[in-house]
PDB file of N, CA and C in Angstrom:
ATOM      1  N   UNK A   1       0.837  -1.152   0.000  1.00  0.00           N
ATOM      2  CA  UNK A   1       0.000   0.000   0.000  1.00  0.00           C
ATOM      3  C   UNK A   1       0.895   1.231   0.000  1.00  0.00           C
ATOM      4  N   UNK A   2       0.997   2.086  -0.660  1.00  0.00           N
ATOM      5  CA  UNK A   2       1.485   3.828  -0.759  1.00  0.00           C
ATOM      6  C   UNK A   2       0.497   4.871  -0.201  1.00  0.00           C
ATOM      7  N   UNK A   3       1.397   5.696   0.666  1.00  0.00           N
ATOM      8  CA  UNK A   3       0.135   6.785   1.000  1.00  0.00           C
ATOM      9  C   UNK A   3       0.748   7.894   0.741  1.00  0.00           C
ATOM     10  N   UNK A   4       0.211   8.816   0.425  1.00  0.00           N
ATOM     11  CA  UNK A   4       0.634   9.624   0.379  1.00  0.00           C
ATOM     12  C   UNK A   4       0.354  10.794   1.771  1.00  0.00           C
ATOM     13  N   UNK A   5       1.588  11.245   2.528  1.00  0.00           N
ATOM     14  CA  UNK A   5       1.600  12.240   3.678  1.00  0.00           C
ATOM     15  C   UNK A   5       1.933  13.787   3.779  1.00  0.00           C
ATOM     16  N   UNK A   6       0.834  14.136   3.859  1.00  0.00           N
ATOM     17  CA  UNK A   6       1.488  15.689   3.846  1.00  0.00           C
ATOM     18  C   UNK A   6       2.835  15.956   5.120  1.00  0.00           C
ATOM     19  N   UNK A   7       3.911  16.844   4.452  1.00  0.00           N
ATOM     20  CA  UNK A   7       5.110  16.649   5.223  1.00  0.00           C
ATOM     21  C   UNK A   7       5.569  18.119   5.309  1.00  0.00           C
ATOM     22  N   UNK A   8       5.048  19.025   5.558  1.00  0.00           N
ATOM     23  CA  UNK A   8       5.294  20.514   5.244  1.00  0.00           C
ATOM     24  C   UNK A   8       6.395  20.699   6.356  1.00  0.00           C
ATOM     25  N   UNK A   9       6.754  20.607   7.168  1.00  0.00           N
ATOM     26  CA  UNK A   9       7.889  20.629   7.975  1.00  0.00           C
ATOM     27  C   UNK A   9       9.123  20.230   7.986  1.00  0.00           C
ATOM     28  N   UNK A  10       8.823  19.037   6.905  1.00  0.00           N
ATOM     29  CA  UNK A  10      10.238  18.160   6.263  1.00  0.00           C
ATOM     30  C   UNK A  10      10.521  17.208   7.841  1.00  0.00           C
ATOM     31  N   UNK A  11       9.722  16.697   8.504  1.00  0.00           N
ATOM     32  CA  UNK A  11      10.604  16.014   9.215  1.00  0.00           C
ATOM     33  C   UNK A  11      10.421  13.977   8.884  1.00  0.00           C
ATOM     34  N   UNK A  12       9.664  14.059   7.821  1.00  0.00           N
ATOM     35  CA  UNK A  12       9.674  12.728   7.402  1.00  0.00           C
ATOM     36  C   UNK A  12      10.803  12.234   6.749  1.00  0.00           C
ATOM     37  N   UNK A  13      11.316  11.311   6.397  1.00  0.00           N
ATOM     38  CA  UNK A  13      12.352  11.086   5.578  1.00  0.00           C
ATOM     39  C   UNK A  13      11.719  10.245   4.090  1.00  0.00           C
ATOM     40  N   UNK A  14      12.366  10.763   3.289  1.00  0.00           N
ATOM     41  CA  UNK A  14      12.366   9.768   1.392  1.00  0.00           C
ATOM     42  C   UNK A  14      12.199   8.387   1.956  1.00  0.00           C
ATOM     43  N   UNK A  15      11.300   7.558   1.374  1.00  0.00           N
ATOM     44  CA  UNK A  15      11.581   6.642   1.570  1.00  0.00           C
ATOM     45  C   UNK A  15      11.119   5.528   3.052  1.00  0.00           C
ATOM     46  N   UNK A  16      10.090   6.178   4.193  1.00  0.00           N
ATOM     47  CA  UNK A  16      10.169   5.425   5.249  1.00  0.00           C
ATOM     48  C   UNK A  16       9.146   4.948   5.085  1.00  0.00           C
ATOM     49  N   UNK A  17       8.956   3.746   6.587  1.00  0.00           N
ATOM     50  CA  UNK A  17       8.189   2.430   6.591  1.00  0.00           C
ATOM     51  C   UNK A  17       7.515   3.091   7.549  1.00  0.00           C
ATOM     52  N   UNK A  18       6.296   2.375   7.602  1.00  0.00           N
ATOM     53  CA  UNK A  18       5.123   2.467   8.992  1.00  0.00           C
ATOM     54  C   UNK A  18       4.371   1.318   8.499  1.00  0.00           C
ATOM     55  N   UNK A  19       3.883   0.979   9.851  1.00  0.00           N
ATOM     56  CA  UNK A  19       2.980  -0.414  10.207  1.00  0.00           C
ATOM     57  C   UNK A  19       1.862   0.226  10.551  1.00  0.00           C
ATOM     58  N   UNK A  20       0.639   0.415   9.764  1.00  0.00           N
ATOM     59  CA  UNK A  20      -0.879   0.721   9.549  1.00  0.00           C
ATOM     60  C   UNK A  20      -1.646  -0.604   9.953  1.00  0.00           C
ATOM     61  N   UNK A  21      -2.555  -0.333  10.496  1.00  0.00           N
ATOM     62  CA  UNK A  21      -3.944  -1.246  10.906  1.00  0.00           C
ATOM     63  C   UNK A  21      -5.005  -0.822  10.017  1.00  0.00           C
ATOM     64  N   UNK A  22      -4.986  -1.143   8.841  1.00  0.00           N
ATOM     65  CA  UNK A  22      -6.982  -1.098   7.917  1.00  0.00           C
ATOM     66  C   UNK A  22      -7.875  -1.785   8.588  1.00  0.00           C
ATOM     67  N   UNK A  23      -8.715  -1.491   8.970  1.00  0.00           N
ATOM     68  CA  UNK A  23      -9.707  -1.915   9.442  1.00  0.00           C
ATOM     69  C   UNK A  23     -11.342  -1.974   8.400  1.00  0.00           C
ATOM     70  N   UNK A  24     -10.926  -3.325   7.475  1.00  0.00           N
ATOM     71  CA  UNK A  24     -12.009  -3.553   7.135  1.00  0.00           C
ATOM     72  C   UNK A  24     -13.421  -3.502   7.078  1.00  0.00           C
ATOM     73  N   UNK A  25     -13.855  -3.781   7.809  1.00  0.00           N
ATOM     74  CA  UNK A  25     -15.591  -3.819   8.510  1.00  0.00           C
ATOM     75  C   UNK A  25     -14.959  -3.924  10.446  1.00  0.00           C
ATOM     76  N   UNK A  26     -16.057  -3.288  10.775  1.00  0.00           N
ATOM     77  CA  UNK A  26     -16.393  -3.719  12.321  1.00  0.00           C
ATOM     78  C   UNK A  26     -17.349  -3.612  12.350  1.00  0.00           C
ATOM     79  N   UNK A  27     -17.971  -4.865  13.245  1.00  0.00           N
ATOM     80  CA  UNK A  27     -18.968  -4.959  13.859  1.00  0.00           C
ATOM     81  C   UNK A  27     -19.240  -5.613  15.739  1.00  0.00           C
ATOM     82  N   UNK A  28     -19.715  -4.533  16.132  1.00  0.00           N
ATOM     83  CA  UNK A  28     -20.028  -4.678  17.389  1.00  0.00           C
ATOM     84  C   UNK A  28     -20.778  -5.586  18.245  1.00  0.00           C
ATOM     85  N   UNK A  29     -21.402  -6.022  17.400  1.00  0.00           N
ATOM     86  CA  UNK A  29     -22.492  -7.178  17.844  1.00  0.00           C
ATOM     87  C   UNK A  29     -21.838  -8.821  17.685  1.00  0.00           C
ATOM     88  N   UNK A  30     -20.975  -8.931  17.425  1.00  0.00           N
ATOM     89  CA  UNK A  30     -20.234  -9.947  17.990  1.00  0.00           C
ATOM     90  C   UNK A  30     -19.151 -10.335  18.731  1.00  0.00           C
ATOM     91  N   UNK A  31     -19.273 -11.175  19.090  1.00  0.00           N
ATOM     92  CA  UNK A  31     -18.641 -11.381  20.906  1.00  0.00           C
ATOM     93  C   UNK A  31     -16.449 -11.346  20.444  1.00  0.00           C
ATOM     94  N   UNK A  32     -16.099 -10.753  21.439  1.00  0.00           N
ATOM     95  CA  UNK A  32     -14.906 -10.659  21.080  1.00  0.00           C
ATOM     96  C   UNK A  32     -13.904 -11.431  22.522  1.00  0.00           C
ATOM     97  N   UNK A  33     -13.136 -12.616  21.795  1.00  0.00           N
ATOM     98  CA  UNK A  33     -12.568 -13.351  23.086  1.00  0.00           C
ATOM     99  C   UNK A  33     -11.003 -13.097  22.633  1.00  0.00           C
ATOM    100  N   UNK A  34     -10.337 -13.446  24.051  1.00  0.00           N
ATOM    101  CA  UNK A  34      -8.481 -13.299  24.196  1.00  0.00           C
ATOM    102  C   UNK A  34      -8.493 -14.562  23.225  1.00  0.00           C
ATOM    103  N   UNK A  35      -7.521 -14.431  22.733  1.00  0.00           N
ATOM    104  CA  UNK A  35      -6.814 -15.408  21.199  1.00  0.00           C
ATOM    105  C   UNK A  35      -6.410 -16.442  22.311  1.00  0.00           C
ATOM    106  N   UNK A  36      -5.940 -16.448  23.308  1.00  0.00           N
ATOM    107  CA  UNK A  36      -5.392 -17.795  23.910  1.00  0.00           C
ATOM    108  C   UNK A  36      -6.111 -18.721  24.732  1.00  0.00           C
ATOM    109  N   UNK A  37      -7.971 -17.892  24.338  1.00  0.00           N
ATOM    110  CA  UNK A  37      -8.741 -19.746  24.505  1.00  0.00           C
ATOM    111  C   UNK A  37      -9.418 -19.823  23.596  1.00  0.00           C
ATOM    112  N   UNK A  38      -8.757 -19.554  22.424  1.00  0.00           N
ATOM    113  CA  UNK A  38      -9.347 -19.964  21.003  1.00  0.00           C
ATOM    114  C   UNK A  38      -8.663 -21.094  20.008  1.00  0.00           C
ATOM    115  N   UNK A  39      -9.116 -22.076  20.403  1.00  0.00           N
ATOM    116  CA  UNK A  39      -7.947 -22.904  19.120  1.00  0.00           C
ATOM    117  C   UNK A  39      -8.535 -22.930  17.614  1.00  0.00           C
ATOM    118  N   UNK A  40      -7.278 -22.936  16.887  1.00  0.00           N
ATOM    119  CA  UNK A  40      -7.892 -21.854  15.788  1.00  0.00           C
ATOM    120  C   UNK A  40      -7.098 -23.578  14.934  1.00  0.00           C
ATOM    121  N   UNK A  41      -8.468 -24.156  13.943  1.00  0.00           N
ATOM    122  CA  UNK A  41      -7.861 -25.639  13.397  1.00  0.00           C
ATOM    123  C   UNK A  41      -7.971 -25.446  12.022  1.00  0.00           C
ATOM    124  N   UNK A  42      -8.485 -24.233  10.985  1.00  0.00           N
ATOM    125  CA  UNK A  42      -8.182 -23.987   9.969  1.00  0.00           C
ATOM    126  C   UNK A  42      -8.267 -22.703   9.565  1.00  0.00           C
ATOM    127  N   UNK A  43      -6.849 -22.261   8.690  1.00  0.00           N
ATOM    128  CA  UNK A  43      -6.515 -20.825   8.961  1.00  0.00           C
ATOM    129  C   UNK A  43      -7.514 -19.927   8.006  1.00  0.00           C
ATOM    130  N   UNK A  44      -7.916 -20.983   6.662  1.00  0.00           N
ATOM    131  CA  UNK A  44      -8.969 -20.034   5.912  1.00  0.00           C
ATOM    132  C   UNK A  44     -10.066 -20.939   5.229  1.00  0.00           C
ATOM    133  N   UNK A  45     -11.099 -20.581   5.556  1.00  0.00           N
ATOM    134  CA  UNK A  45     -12.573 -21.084   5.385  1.00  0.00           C
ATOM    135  C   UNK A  45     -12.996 -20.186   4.610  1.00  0.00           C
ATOM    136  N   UNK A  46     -13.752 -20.673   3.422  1.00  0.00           N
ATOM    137  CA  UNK A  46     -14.665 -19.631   2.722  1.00  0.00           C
ATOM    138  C   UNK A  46     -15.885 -19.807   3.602  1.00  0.00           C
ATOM    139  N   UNK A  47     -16.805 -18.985   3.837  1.00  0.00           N
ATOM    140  CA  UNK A  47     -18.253 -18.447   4.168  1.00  0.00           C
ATOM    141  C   UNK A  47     -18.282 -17.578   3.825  1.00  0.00           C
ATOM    142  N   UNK A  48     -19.687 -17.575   4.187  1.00  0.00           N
ATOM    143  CA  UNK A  48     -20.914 -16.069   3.231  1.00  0.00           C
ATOM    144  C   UNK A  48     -20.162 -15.122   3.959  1.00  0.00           C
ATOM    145  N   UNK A  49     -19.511 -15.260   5.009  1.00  0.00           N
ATOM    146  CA  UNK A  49     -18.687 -13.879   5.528  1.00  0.00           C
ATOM    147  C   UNK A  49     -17.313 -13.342   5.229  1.00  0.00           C
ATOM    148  N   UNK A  50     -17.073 -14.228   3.873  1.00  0.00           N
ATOM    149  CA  UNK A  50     -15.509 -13.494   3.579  1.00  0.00           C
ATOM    150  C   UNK A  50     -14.610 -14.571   3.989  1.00  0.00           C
ATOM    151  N   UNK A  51     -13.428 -14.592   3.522  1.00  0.00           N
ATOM    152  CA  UNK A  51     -12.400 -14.975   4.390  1.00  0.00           C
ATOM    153  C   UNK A  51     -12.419 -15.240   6.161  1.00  0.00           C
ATOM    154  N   UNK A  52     -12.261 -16.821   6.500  1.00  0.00           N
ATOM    155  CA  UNK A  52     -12.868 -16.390   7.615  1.00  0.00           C
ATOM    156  C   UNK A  52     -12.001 -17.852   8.385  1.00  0.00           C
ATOM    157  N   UNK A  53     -11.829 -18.398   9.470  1.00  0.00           N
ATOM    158  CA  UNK A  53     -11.213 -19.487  10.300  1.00  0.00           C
ATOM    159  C   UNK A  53     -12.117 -20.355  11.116  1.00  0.00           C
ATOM    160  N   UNK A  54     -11.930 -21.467  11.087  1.00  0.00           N
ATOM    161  CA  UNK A  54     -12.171 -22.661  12.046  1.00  0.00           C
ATOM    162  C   UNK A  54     -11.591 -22.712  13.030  1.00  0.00           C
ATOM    163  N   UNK A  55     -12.520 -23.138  13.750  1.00  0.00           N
ATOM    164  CA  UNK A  55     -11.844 -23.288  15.340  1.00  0.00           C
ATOM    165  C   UNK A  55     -12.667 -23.351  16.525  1.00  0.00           C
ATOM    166  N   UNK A  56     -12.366 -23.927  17.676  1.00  0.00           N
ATOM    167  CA  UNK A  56     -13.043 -23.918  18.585  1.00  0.00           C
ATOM    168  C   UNK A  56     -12.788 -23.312  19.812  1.00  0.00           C
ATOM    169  N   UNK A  57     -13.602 -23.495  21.075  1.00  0.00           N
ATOM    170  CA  UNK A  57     -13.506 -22.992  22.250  1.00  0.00           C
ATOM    171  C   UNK A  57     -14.037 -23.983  23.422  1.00  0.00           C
ATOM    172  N   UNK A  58     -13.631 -23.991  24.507  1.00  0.00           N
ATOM    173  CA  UNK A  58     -14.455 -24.698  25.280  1.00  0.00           C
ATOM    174  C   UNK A  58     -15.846 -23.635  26.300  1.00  0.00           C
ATOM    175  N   UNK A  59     -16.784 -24.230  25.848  1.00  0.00           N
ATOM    176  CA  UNK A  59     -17.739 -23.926  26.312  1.00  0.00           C
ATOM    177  C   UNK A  59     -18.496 -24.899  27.803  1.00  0.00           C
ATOM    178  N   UNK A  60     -19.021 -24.054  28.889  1.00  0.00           N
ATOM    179  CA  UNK A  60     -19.796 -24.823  30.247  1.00  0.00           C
ATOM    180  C   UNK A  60     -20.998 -25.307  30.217  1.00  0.00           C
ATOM    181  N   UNK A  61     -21.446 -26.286  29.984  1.00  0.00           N
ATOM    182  CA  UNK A  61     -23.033 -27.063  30.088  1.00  0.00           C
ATOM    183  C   UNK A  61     -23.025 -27.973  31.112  1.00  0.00           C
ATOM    184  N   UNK A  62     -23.966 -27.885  31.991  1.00  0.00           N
ATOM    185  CA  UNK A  62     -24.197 -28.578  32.827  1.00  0.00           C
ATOM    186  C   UNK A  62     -22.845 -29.326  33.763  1.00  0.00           C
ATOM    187  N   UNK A  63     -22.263 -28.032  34.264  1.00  0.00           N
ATOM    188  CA  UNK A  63     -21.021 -28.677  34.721  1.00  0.00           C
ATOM    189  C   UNK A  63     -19.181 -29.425  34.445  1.00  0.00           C
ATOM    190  N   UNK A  64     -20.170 -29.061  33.082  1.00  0.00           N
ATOM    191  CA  UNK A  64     -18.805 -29.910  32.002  1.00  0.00           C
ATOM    192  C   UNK A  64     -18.414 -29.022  30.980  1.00  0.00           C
ATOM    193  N   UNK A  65     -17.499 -29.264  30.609  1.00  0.00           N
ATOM    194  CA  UNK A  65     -16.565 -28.631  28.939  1.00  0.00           C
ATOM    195  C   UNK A  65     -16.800 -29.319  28.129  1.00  0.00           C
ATOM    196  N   UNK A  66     -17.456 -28.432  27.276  1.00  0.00           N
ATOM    197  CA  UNK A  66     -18.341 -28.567  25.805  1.00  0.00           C
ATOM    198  C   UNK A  66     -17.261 -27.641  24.478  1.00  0.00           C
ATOM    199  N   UNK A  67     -17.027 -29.064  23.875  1.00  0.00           N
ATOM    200  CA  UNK A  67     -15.630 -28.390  22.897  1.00  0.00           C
ATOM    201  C   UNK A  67     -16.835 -28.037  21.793  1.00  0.00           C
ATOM    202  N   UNK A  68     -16.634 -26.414  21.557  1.00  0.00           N
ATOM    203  CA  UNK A  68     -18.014 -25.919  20.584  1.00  0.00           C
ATOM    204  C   UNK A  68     -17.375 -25.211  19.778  1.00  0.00           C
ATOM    205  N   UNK A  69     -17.491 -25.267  18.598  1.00  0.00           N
ATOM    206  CA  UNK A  69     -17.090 -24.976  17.169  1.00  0.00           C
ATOM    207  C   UNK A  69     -17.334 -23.509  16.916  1.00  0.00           C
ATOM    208  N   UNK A  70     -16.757 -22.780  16.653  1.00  0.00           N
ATOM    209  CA  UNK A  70     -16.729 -21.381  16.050  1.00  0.00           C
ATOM    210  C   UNK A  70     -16.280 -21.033  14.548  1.00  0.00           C
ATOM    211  N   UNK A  71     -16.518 -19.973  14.286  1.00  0.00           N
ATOM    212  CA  UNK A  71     -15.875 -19.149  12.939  1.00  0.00           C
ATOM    213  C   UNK A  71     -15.312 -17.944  13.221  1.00  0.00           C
ATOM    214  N   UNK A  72     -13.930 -17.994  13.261  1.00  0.00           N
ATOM    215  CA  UNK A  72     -13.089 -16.811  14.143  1.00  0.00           C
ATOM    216  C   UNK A  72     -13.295 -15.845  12.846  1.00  0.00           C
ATOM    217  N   UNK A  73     -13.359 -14.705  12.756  1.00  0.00           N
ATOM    218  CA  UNK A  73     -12.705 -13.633  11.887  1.00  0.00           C
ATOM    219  C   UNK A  73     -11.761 -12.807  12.357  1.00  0.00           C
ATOM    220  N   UNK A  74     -11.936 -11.536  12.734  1.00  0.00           N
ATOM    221  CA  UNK A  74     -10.356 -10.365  12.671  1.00  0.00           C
ATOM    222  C   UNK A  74      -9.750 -10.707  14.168  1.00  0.00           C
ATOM    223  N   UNK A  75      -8.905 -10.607  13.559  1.00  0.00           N
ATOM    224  CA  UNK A  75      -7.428 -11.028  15.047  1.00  0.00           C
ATOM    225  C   UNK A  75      -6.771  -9.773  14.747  1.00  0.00           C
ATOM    226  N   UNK A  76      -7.156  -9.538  16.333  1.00  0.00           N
ATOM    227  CA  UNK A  76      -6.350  -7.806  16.866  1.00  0.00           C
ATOM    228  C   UNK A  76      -5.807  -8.232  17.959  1.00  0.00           C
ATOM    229  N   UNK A  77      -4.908  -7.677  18.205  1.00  0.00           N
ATOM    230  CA  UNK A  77      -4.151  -7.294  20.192  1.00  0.00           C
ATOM    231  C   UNK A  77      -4.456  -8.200  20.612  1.00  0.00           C
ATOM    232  N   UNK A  78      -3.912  -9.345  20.070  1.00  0.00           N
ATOM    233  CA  UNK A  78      -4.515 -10.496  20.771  1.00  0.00           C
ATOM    234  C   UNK A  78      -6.068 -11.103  21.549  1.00  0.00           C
ATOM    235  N   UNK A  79      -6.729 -10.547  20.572  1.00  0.00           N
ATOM    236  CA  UNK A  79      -8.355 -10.901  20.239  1.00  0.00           C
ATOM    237  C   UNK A  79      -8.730 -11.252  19.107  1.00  0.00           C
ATOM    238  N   UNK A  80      -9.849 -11.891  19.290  1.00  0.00           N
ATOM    239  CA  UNK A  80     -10.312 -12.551  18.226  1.00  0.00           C
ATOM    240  C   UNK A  80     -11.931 -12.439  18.398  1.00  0.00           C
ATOM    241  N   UNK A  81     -12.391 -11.866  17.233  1.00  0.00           N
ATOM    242  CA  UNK A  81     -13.800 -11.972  17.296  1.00  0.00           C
ATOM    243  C   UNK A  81     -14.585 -12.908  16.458  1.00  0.00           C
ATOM    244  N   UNK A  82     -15.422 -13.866  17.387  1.00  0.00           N
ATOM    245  CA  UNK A  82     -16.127 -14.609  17.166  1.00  0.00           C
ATOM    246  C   UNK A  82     -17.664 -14.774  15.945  1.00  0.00           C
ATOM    247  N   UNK A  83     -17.633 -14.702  15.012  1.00  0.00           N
ATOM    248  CA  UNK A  83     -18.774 -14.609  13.730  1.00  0.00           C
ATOM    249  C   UNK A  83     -19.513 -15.889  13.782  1.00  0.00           C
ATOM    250  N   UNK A  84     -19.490 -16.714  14.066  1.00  0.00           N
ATOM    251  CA  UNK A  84     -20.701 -17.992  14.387  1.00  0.00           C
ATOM    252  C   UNK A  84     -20.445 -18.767  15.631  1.00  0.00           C
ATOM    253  N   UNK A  85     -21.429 -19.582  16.291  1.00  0.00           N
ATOM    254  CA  UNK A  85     -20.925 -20.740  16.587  1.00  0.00           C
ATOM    255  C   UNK A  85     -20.791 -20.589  18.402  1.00  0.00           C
ATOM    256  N   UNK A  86     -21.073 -19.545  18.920  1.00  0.00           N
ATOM    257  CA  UNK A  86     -20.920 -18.995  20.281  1.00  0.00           C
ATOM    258  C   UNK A  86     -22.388 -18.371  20.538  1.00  0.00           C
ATOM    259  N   UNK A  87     -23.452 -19.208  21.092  1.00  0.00           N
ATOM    260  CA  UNK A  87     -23.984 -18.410  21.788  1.00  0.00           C
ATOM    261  C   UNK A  87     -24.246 -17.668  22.979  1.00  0.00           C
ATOM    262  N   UNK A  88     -25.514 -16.657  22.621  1.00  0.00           N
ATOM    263  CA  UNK A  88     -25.251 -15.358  23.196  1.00  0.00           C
ATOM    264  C   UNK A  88     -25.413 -16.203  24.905  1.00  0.00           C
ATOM    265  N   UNK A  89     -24.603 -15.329  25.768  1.00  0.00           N
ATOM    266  CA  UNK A  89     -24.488 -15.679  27.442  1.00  0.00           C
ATOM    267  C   UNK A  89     -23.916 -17.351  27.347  1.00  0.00           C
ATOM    268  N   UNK A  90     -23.416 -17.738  26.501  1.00  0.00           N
ATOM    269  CA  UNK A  90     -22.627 -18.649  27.278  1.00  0.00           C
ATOM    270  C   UNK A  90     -21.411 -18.154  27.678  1.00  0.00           C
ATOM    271  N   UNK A  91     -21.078 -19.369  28.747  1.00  0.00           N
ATOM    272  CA  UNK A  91     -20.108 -19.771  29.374  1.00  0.00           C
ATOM    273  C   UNK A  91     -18.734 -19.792  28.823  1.00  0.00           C
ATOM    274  N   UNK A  92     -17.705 -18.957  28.785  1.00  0.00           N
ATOM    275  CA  UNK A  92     -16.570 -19.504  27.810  1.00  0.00           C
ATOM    276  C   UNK A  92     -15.461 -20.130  29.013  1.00  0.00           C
ATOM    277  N   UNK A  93     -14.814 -20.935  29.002  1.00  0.00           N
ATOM    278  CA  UNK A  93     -13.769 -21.600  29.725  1.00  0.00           C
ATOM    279  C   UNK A  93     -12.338 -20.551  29.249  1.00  0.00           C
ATOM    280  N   UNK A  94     -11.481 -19.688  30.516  1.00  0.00           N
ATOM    281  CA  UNK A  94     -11.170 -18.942  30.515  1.00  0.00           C
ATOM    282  C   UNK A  94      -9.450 -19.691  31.009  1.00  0.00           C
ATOM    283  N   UNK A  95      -9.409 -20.924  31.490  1.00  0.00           N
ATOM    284  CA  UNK A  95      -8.680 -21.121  32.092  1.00  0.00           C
ATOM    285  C   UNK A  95      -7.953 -22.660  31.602  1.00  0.00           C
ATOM    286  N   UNK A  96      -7.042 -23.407  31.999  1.00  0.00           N
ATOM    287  CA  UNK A  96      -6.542 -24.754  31.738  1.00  0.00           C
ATOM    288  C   UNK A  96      -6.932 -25.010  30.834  1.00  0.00           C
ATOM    289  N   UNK A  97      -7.073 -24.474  29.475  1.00  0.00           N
ATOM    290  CA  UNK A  97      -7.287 -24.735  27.950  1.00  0.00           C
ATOM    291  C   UNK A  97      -6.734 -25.704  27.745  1.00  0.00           C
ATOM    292  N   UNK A  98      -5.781 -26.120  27.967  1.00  0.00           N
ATOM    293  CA  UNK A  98      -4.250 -27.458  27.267  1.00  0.00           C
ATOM    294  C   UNK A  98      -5.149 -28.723  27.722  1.00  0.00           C
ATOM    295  N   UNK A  99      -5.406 -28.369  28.697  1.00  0.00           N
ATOM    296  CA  UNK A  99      -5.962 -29.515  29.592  1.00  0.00           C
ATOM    297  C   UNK A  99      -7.200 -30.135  29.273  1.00  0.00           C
ATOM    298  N   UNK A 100      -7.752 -29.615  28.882  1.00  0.00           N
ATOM    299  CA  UNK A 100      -9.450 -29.609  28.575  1.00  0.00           C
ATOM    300  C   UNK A 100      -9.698 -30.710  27.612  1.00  0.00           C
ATOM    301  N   UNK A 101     -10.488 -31.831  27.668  1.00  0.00           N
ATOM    302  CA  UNK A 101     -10.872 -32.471  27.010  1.00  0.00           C
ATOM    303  C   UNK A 101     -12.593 -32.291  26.760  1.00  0.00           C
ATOM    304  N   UNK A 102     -13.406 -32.745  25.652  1.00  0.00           N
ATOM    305  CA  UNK A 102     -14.797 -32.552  26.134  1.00  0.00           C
ATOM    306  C   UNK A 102     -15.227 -33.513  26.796  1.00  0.00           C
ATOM    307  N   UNK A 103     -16.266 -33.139  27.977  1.00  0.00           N
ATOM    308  CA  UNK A 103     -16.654 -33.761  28.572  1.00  0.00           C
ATOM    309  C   UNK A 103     -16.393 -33.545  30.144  1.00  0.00           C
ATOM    310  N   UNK A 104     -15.534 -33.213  30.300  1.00  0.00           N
ATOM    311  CA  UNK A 104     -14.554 -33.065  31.638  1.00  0.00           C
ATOM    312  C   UNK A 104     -15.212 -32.297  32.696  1.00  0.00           C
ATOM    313  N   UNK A 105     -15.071 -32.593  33.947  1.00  0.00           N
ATOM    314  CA  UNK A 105     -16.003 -31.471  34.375  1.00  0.00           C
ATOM    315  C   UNK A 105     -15.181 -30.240  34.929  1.00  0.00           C
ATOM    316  N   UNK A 106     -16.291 -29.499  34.835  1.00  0.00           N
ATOM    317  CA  UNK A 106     -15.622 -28.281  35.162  1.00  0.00           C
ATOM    318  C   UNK A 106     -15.976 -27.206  37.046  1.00  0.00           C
ATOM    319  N   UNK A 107     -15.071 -26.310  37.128  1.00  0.00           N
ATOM    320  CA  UNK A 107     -15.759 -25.908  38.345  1.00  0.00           C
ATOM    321  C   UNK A 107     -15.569 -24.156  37.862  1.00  0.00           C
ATOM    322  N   UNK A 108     -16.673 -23.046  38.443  1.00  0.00           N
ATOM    323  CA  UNK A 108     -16.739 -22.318  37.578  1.00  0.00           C
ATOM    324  C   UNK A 108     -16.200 -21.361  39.034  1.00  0.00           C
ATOM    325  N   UNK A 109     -15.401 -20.621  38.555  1.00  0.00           N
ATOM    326  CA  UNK A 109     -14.757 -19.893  39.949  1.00  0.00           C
ATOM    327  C   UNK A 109     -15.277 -18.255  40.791  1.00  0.00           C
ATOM    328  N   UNK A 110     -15.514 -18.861  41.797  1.00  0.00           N
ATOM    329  CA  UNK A 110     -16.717 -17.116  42.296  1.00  0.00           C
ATOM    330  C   UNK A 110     -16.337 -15.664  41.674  1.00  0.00           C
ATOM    331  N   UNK A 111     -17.329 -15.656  41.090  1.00  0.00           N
ATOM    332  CA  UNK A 111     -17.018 -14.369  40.119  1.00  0.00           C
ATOM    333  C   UNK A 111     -16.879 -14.454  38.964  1.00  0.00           C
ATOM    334  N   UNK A 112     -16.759 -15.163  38.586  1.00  0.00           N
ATOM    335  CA  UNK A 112     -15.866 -15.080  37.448  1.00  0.00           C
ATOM    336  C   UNK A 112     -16.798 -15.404  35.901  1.00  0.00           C
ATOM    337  N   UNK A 113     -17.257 -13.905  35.722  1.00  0.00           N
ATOM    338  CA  UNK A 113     -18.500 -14.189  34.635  1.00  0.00           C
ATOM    339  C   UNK A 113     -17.871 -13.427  33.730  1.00  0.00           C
ATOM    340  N   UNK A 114     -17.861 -13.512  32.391  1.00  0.00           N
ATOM    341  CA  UNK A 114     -17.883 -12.463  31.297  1.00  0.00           C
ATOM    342  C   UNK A 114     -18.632 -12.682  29.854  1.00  0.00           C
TER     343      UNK A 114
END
């Protein structure tokens, strides 16, 4: 990408680099989780939403870890926002990811809602 910068002061130099963030689309209405309880199992999926990733999360039902399928899209600052596959007010497992098998039970720790 080339941009062009107004430089009326001269303190840019011929020739320099910068690291820009485009920001495609945003949308607010979907849930946005930390990238490190997201396992992410294919890097590009076509869907009706563009360019987009496989992957899951562990989710809480009835006491247990429920390995539940998502469609990750934009990865920022170490987030990742969620486009299918997460519904609304569940439970996301925040903790011992490595560990987690489905099925397993879980214990949900005082407080600890988001």
């Amino acid at each position: 990408m080339k941009a062009i910068i107004p430089n009326p002061f001269q303190k840019l130099s011929h020739g320099g680099y910068a690291d820009v963030d485009v920001i495609i689309r945003e949308d607010k209405k979907v849930p946005i989780l930390p990238s490190g309880i997201v396992k992410i199992t294919d890097e590009k999926a076509s869907t009706g939403l563009g360019a987009a990733r496989s992957g899951y999360v562990f989710t809480v039902r009835d006491g247990k870890a429920l390995k539940t399928s998502v469609t990750i899209g934009i990865s920022q600052n170490n987030h990742v926002s969620i486009l299918s596959g997460l519904a609304s007010g569940a439970q996301v497992v925040d903790g011992g990811f490595d560990q987690l098998v489905d099925g397993v039970p879980v214990t949900i720790a005082s407080g600890a809602t988001r």
